[in-house]
C-alpha atoms as a PDB file:
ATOM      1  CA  UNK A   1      75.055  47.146 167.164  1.00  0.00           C
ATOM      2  CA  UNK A   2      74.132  44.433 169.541  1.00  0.00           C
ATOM      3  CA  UNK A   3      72.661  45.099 172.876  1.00  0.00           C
ATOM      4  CA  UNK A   4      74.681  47.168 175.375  1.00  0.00           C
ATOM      5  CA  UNK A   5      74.489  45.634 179.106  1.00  0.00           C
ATOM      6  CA  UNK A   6      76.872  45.958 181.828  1.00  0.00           C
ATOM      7  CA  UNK A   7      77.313  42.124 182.409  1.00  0.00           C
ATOM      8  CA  UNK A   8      79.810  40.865 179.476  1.00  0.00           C
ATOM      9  CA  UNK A   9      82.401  39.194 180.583  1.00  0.00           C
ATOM     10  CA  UNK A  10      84.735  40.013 177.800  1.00  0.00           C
ATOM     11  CA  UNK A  11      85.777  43.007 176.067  1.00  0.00           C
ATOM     12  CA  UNK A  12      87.851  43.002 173.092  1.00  0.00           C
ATOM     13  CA  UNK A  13      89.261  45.808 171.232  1.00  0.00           C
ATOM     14  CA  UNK A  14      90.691  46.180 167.476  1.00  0.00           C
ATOM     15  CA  UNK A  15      93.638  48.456 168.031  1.00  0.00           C
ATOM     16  CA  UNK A  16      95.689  49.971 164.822  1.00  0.00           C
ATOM     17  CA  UNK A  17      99.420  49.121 164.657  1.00  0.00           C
ATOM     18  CA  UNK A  18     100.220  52.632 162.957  1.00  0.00           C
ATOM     19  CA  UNK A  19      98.748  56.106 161.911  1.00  0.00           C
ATOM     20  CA  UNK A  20      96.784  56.037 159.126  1.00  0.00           C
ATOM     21  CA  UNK A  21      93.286  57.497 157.430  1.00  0.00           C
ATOM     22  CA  UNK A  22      90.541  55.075 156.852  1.00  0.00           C
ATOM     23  CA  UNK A  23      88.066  56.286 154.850  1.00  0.00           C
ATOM     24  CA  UNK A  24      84.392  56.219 155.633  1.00  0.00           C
ATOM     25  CA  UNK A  25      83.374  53.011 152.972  1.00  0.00           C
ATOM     26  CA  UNK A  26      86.758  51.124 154.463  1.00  0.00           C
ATOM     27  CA  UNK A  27      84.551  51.575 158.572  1.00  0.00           C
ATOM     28  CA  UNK A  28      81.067  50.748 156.874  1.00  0.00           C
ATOM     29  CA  UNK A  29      82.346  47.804 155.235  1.00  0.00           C
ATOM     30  CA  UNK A  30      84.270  46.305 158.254  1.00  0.00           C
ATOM     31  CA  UNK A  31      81.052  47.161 160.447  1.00  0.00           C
ATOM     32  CA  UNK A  32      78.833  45.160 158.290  1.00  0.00           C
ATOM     33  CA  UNK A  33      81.036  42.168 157.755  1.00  0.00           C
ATOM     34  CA  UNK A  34      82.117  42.214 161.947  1.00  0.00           C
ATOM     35  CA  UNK A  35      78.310  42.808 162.879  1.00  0.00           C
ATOM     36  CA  UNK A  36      77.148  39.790 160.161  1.00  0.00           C
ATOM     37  CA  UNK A  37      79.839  36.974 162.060  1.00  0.00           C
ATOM     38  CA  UNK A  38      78.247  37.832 165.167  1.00  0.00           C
ATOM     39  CA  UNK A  39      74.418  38.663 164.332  1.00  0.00           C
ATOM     40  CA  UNK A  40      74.277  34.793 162.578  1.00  0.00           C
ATOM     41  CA  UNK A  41      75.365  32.846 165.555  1.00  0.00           C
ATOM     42  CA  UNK A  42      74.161  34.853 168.405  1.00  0.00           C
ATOM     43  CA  UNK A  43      71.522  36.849 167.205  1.00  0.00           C
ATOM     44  CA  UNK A  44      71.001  40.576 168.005  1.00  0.00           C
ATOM     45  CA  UNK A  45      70.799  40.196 172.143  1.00  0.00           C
ATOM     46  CA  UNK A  46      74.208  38.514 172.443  1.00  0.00           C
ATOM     47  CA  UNK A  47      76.814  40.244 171.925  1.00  0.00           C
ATOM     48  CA  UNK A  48      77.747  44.692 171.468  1.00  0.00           C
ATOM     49  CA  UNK A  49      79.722  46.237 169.131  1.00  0.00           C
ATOM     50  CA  UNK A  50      80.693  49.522 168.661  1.00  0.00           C
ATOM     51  CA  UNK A  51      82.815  51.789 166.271  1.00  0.00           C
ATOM     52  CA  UNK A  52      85.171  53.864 168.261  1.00  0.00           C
ATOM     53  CA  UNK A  53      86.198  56.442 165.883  1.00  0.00           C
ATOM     54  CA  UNK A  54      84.159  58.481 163.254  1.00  0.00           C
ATOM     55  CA  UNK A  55      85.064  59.601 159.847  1.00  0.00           C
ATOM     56  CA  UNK A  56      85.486  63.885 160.623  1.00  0.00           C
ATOM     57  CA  UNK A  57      88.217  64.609 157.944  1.00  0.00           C
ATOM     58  CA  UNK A  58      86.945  65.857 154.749  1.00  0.00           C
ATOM     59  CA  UNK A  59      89.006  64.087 151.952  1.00  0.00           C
ATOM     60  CA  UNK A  60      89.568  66.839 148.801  1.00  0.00           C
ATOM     61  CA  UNK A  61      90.674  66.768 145.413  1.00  0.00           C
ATOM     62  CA  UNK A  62      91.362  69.710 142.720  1.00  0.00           C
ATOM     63  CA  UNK A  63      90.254  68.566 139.603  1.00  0.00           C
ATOM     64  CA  UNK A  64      92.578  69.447 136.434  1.00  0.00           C
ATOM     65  CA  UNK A  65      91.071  69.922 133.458  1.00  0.00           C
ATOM     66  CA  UNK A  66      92.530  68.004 130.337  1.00  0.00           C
ATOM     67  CA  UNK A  67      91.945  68.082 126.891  1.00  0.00           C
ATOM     68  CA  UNK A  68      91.752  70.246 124.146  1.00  0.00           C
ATOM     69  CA  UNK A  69      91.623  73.980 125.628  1.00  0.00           C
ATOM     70  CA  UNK A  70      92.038  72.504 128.961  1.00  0.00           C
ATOM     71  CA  UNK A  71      95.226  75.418 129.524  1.00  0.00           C
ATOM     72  CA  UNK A  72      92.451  78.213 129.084  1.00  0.00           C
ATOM     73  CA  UNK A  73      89.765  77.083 131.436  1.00  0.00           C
ATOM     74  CA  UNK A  74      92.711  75.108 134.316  1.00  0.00           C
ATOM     75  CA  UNK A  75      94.587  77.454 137.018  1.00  0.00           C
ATOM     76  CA  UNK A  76      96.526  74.561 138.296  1.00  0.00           C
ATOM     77  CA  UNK A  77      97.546  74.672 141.408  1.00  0.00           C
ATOM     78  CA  UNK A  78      96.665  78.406 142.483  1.00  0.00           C
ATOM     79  CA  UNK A  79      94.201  78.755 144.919  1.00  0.00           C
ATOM     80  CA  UNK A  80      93.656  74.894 144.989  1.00  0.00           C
ATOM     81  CA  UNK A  81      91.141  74.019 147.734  1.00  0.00           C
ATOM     82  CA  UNK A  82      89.361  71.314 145.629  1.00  0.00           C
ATOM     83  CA  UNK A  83      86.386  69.781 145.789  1.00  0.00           C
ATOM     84  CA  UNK A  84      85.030  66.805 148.735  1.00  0.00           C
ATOM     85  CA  UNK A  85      85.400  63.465 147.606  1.00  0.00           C
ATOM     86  CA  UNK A  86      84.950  61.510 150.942  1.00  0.00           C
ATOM     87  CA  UNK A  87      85.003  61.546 154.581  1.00  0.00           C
ATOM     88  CA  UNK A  88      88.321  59.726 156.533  1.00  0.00           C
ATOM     89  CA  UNK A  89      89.273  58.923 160.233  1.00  0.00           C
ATOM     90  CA  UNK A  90      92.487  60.002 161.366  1.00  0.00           C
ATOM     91  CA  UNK A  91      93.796  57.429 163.499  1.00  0.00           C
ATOM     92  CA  UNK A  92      96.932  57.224 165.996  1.00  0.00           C
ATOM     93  CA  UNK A  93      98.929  54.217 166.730  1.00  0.00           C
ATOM     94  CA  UNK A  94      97.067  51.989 169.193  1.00  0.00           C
ATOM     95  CA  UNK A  95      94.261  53.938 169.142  1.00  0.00           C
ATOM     96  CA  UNK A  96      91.086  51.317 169.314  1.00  0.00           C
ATOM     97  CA  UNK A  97      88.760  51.320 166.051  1.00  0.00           C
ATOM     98  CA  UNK A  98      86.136  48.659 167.014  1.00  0.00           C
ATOM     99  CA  UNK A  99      85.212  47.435 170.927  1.00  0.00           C
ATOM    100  CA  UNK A 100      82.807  43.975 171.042  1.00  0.00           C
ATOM    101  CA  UNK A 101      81.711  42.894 174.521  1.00  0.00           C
ATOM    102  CA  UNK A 102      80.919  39.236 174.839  1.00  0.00           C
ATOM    103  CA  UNK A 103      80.470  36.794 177.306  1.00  0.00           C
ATOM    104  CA  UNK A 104      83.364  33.809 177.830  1.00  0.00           C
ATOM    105  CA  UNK A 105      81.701  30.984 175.371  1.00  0.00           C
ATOM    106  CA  UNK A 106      81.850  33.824 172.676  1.00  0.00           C
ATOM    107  CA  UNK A 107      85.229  34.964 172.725  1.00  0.00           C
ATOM    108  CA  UNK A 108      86.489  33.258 169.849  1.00  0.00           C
ATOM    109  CA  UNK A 109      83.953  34.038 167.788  1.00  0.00           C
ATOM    110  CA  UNK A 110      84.583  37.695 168.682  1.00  0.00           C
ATOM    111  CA  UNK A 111      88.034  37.647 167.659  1.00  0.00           C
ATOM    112  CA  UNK A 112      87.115  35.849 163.928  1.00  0.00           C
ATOM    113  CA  UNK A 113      84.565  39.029 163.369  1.00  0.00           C
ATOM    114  CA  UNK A 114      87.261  41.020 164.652  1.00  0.00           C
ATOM    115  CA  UNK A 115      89.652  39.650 161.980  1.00  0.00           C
ATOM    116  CA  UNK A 116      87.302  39.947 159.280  1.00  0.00           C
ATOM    117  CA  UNK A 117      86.987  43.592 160.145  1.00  0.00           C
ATOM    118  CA  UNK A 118      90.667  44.201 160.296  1.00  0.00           C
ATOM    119  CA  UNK A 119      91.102  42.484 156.604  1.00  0.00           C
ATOM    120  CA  UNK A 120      89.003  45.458 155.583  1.00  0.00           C
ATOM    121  CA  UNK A 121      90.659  48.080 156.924  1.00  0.00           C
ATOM    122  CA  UNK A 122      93.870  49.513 155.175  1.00  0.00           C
ATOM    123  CA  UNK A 123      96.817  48.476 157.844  1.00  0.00           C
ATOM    124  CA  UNK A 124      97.248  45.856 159.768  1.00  0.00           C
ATOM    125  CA  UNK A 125      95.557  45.749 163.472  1.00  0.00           C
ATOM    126  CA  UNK A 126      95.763  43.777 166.657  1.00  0.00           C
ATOM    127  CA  UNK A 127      93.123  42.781 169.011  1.00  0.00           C
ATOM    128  CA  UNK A 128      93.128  43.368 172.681  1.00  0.00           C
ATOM    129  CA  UNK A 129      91.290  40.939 175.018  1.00  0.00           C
ATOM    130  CA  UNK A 130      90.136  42.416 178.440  1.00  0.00           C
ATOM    131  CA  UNK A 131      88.969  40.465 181.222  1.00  0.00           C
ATOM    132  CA  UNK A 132      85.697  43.004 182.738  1.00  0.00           C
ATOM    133  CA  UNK A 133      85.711  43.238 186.516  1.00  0.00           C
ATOM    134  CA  UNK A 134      82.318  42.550 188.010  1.00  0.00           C
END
């Protein structure tokens, strides 16, 4: 989101303090609210954000049956490959989930969409603040 130029200043990355699996709604919910900070102050041309992992792991769940007759028509856990239920991310520790490029007079606005994107997100983060070399 944003506009991607070479001439930021500022890059700042959202790094996660643990391994974990965020689920699909937990990114698209922490995109929105990052990308909403940022679009109402500076509008779509000054600042870039992107998502640095994608949601590849297929979440599953076997469904038992309960309920009357629910022993006739349930084979419990034989053969149990279950049904998708969601998309997650598999993350490492300090692996970066979100990278915003700013210039200098944004950087603290940066880091507050940053934060609001971390509160989504199901374990704590940290954000990383690197200086870009012109």
């Amino acid at each position: 989101m944003g506009e991607q130029r070479t001439d930021y200043q500022y890059t700042l990355n959202l790094l996660s303090k643990e391994d974990l699996q965020i689920r699909a709604n937990a990114f698209e919910s922490a995109r929105q609210t990052s990308n909403k900070v940022m679009e109402e102050v500076l509008g779509k041309a000054g600042y870039f954000i992107q998502i640095r992992k994608y949601p590849h792991h297929i979440l599953r769940e076997n469904p038992l049956a309960s309920g009357a007759g629910a022993d006739r028509m349930s084979t419990g856990m034989a053969g149990a490959f279950g049904n998708p239920i969601g998309h997650a991310a598999q993350v490492r520790r300090g692996e970066a989930l979100f990278t915003v490029k700013v210039n200098k007079k944004d950087l603290e606005l940066a880091k507050k969409a940053l934060h609001r994107a971390a509160y989504k997100l199901p374990k704590s983060c940290f954000i990383e603040v690197v200086e870009n070399k012109k």
